[in-house]
Protein backbone atom coordinates (compact mmCIF):
# COMPACT_ATOMS: atom_id res chain seq x y z
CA UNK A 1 52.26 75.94 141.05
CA UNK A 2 54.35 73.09 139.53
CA UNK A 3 53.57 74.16 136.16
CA UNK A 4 54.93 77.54 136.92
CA UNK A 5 57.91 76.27 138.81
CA UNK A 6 58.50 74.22 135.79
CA UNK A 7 58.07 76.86 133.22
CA UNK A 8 60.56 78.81 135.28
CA UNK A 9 63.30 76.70 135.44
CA UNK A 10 62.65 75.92 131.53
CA UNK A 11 63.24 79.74 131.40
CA UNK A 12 66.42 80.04 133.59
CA UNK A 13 67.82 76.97 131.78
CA UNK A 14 67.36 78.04 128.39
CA UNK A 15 68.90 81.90 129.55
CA UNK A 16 71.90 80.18 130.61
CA UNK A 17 72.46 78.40 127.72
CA UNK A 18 71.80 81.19 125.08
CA UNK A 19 75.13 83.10 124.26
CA UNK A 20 75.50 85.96 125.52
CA UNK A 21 77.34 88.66 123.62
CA UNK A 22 81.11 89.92 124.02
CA UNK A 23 81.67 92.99 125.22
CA UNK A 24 84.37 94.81 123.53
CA UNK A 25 87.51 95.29 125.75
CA UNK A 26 90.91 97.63 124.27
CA UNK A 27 93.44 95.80 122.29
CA UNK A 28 96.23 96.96 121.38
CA UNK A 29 97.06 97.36 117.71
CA UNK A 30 100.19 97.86 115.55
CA UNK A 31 99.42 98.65 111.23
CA UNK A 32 100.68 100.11 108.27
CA UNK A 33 99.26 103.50 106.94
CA UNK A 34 97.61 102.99 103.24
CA UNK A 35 94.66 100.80 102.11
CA UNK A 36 95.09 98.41 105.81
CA UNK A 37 94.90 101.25 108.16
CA UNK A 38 91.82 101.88 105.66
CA UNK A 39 90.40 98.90 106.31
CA UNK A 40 90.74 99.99 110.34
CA UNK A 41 88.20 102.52 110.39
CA UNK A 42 85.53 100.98 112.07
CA UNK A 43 87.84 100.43 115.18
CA UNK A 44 89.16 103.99 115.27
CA UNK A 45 85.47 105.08 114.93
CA UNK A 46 84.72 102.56 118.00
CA UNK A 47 87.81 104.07 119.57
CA UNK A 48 88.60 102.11 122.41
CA UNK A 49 91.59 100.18 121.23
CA UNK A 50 95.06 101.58 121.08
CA UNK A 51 95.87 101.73 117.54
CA UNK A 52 98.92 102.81 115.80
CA UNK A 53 99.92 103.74 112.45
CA UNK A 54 103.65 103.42 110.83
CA UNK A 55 105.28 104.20 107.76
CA UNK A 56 107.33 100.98 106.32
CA UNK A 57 108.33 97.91 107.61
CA UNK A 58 110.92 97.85 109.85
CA UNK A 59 108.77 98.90 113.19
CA UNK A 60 106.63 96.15 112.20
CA UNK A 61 109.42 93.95 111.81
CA UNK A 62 110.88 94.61 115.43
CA UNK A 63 107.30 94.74 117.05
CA UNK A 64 106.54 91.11 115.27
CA UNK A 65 109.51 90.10 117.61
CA UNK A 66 109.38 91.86 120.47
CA UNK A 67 105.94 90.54 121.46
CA UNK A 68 104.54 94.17 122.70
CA UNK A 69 100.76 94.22 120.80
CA UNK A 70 98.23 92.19 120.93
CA UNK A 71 97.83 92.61 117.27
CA UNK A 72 99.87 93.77 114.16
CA UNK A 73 98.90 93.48 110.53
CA UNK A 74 101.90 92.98 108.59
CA UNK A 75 102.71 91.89 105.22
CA UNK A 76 102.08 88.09 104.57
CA UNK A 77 105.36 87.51 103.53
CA UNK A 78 107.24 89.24 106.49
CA UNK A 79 105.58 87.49 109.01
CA UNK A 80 106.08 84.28 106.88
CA UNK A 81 110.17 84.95 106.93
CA UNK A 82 109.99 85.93 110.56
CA UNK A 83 108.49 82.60 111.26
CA UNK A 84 111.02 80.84 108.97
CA UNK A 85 113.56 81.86 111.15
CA UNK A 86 112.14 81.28 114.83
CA UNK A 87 111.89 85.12 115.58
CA UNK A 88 108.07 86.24 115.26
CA UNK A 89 106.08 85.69 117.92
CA UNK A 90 102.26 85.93 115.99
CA UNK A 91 100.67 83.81 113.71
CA UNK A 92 98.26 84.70 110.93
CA UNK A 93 94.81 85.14 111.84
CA UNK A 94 93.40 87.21 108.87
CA UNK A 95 94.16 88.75 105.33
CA UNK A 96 92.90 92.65 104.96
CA UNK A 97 94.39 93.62 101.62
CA UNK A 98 95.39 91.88 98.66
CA UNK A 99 97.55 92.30 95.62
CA UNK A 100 97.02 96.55 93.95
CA UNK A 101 99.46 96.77 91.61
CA UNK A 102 99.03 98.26 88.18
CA UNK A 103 101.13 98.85 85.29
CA UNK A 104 100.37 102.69 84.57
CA UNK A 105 101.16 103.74 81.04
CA UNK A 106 100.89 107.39 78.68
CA UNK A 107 97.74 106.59 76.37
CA UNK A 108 100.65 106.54 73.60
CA UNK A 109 103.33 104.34 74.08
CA UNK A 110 106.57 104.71 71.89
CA UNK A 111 107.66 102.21 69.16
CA UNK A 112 109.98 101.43 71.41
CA UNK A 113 111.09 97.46 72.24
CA UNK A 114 111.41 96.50 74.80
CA UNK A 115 109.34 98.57 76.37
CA UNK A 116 110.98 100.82 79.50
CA UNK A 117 109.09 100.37 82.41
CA UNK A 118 109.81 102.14 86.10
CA UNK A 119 109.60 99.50 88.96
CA UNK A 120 109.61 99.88 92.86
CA UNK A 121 110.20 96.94 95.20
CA UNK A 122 113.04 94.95 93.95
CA UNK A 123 112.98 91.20 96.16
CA UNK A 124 110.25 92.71 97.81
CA UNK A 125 106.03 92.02 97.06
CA UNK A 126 106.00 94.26 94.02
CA UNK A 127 109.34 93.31 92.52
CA UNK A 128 109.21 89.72 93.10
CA UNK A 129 105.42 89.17 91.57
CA UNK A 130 105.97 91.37 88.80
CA UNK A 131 108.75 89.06 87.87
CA UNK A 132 106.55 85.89 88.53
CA UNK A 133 103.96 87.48 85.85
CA UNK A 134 106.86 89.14 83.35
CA UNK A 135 106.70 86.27 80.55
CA UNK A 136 106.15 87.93 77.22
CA UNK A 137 105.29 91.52 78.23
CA UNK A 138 108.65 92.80 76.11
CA UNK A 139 109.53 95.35 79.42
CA UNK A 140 112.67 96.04 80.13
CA UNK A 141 112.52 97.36 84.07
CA UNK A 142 114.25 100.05 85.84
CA UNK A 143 113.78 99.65 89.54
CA UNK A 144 113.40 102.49 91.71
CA UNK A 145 113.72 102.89 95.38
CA UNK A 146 109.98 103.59 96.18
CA UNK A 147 106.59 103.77 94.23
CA UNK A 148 106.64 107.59 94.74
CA UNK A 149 110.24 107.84 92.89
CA UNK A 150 108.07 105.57 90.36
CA UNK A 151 105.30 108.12 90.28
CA UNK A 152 107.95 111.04 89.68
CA UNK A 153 109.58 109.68 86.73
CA UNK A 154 105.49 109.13 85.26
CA UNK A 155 104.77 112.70 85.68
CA UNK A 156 107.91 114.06 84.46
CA UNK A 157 108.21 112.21 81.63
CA UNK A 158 110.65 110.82 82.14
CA UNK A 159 109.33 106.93 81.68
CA UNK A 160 106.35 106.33 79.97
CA UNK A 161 105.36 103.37 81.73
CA UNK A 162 105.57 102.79 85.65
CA UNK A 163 104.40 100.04 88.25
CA UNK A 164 102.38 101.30 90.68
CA UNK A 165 100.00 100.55 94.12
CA UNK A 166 96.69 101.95 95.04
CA UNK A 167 95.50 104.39 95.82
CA UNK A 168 98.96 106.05 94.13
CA UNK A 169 97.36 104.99 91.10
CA UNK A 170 94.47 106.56 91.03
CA UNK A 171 96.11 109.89 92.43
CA UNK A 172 98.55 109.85 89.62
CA UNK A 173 96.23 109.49 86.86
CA UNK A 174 94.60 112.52 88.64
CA UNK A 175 97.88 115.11 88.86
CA UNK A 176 99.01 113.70 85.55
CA UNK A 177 95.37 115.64 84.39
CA UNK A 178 95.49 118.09 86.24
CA UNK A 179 99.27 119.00 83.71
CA UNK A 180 97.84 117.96 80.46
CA UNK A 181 99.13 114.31 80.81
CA UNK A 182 97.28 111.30 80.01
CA UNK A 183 97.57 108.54 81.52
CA UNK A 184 95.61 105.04 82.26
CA UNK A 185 95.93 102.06 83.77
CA UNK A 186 97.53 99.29 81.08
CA UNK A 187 97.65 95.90 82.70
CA UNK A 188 96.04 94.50 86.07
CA UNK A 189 98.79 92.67 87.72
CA UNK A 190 96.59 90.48 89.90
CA UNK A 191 94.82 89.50 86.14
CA UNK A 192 98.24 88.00 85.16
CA UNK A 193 98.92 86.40 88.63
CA UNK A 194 95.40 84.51 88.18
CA UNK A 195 96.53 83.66 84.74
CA UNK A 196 100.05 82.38 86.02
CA UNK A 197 98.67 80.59 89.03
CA UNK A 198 95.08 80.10 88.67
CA UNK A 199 94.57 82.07 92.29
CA UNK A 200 92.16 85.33 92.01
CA UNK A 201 94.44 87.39 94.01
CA UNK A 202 97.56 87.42 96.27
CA UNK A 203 97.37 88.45 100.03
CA UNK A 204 99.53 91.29 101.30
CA UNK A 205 98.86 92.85 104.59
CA UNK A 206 96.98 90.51 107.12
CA UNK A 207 96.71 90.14 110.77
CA UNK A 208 99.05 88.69 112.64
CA UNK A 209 97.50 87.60 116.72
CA UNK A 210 99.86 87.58 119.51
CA UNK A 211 100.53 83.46 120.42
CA UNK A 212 99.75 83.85 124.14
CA UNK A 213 96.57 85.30 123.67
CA UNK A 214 93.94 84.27 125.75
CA UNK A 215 90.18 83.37 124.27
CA UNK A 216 88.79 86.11 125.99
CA UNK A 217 91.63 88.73 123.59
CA UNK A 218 91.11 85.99 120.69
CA UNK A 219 87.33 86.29 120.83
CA UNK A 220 88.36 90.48 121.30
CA UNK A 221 90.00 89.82 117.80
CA UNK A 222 87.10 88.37 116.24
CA UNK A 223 84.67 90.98 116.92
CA UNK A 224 86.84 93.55 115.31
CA UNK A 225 87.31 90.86 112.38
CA UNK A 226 83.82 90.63 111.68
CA UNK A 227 83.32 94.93 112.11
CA UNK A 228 85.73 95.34 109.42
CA UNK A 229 84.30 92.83 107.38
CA UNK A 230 81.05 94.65 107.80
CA UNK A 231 82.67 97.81 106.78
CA UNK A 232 84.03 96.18 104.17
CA UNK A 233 80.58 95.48 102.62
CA UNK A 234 79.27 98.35 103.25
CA UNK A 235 81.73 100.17 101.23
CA UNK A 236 81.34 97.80 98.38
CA UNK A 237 78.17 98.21 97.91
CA UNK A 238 79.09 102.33 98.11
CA UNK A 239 82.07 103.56 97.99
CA UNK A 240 81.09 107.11 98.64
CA UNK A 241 80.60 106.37 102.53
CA UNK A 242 84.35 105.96 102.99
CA UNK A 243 84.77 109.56 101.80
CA UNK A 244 82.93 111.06 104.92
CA UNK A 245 84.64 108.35 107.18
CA UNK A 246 88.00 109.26 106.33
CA UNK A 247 87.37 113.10 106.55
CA UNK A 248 86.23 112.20 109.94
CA UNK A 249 89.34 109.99 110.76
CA UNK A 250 91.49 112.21 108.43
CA UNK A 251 93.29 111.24 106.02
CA UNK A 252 96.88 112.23 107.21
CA UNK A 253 96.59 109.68 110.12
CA UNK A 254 95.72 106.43 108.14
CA UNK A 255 98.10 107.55 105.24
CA UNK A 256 95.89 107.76 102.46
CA UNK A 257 95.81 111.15 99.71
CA UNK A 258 92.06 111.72 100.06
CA UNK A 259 88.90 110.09 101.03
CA UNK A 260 87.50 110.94 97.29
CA UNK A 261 91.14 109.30 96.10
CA UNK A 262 90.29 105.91 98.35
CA UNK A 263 86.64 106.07 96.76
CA UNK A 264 87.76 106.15 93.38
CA UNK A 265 90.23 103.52 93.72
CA UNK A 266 88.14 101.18 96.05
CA UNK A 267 87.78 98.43 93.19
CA UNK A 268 90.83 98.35 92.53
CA UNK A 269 92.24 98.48 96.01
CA UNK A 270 91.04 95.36 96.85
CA UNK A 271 90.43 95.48 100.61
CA UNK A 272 88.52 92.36 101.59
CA UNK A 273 89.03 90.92 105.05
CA UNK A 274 88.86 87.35 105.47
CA UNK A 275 89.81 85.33 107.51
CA UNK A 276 92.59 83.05 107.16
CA UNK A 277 91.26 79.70 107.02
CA UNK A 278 88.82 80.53 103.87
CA UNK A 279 91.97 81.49 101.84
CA UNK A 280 95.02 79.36 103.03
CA UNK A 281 95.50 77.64 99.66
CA UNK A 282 96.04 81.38 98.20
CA UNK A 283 98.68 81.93 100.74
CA UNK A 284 100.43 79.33 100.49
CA UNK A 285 100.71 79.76 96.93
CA UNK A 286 101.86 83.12 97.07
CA UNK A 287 104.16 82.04 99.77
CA UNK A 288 105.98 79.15 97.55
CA UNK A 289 106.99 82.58 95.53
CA UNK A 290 109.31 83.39 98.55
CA UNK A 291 109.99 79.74 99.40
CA UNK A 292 108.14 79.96 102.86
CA UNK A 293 105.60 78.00 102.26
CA UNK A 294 104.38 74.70 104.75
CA UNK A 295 105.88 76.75 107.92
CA UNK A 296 104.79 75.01 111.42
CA UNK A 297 103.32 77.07 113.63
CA UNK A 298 102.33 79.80 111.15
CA UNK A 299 98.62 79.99 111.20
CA UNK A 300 96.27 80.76 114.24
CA UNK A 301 94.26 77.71 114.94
């Protein structure tokens, strides 16, 4: 009898000290459409939280100080100038996307020097890297007031070189076939960054926690860290599953041109969630770009 009273209590002791899982309970959830509401999937396919996709930055400017969501992924740099300032009310928690851009060119390029190029994002991301990585490329940039303006002036013709995001590169190169146009991708912008800085990659959209959370919403934010992560993998090792998954979420609510456009582009869209305290040296160097690097009180601890 004492035996088995003592092999009971061995069993009670060792339940309660054995984890037990979280169960998932609705956040709710502010992002950008393009390659981070991509990189959302898995939670729309769980489909309890209350997610929310916007075009541009200003919403998530104004949400980042309002306080509203539990969570917003914004880019790196606006939450960085936010915090500069006293105004945002998140801290960074995890990168989803890093750097896309591409220099898209004709296969011929004209004997032309400098060379013309079509830019988007002047003092923004784009604009403001491609000028960190500009030494000894002989362009001579135009700037443009969006990437799809940028796109335009590809197709037409009119420039024969252009700086472009994914998964708008991949979907140019694809019309520009589909008119008798060739054209290919001619430098990897994130190649020169490594060669100007020594990092792989720069982060861009990340996700920003609400600084009141409790652990219970924290640990809420950490499940869905690790899903996407796992989602992430999954699609690395094939990109063809994100094809059915964003026919099934479709493609007009997350922003993105096709599921087959997202598949082809996947390498070079660079979607890889991580969280923030396996990559902080690569933020903060792509945060001394903007002079916003060192802030107190930036990072979720």
């Amino acid at each position: 009898m004492k035996k088995f009273l003592s092999l009971l209590l061995t069993v009670v002791l060792l339940s309660a000290c054995t984890p037990q899982p979280v169960e998932w309970n609705a956040l709710s959830i502010l992002a950008p459409k393009g390659a981070p509401a991509v990189a959302l999937i898995p939670l729309l396919e769980k489909g309890l939280d209350t997610l929310e996709f916007v075009d541009g930055a200003d919403l998530l400017s104004a949400e980042l100080i309002k306080g509203e969501k539990d969570v917003i992924v914004a880019p790196v740099n606006l939450g960085a100038a936010l915090t500069s300032k006293g105004s945002s009310l998140y801290e960074l928690y995890a990168i989803v996307t890093w750097g896309n851009l591409y220099v898209v060119g004709a296969e011929v390029q004209p004997a032309i020097y400098p060379l013309n190029i079509a830019l988007f994002g002047d003092k923004a991301v784009p604009g403001v890297v491609f000028n960190q990585v500009d030494d000894n490329l002989g362009y001579q940039g135009t700037y443009f007031n969006s990437v799809s303006d940028v796109q335009g002036q590809l197709l037409s013709g009119a420039y024969s070189l252009g700086l472009l995001a994914e998964p708008l590169v991949t979907a140019t190169i694809a019309k520009a076939k589909a008119s008798n146009l060739t054209l290919r991708v001619v430098q990897d912008v994130q190649a020169l960054w490594k060669e100007k800085t020594g990092f792989d990659n720069f982060p861009q959209a990340a996700i920003f926690v609400k600084k009141d959370l409790s652990e219970d919403a924290l640990a809420q934010v950490s499940l869905r860290v690790d899903s996407m992560i796992e989602f992430n993998t999954t699609v690395d090792t094939d990109p063809s599953v994100v094809v059915e998954k964003i026919a099934t979420v479709t493609p007009e609510l997350i922003g993105v041109p096709s599921g087959e456009i997202v598949k082809a582009a996947w390498e070079r869209l660079n979607i890889s969630v991580t969280r923030v305290s396996e990559v902080k040296d690569s933020v903060e160097a792509f945060l001394e770009v903007f002079k916003l690097n060192g802030l107190e009180g930036f990072y979720a601890e």
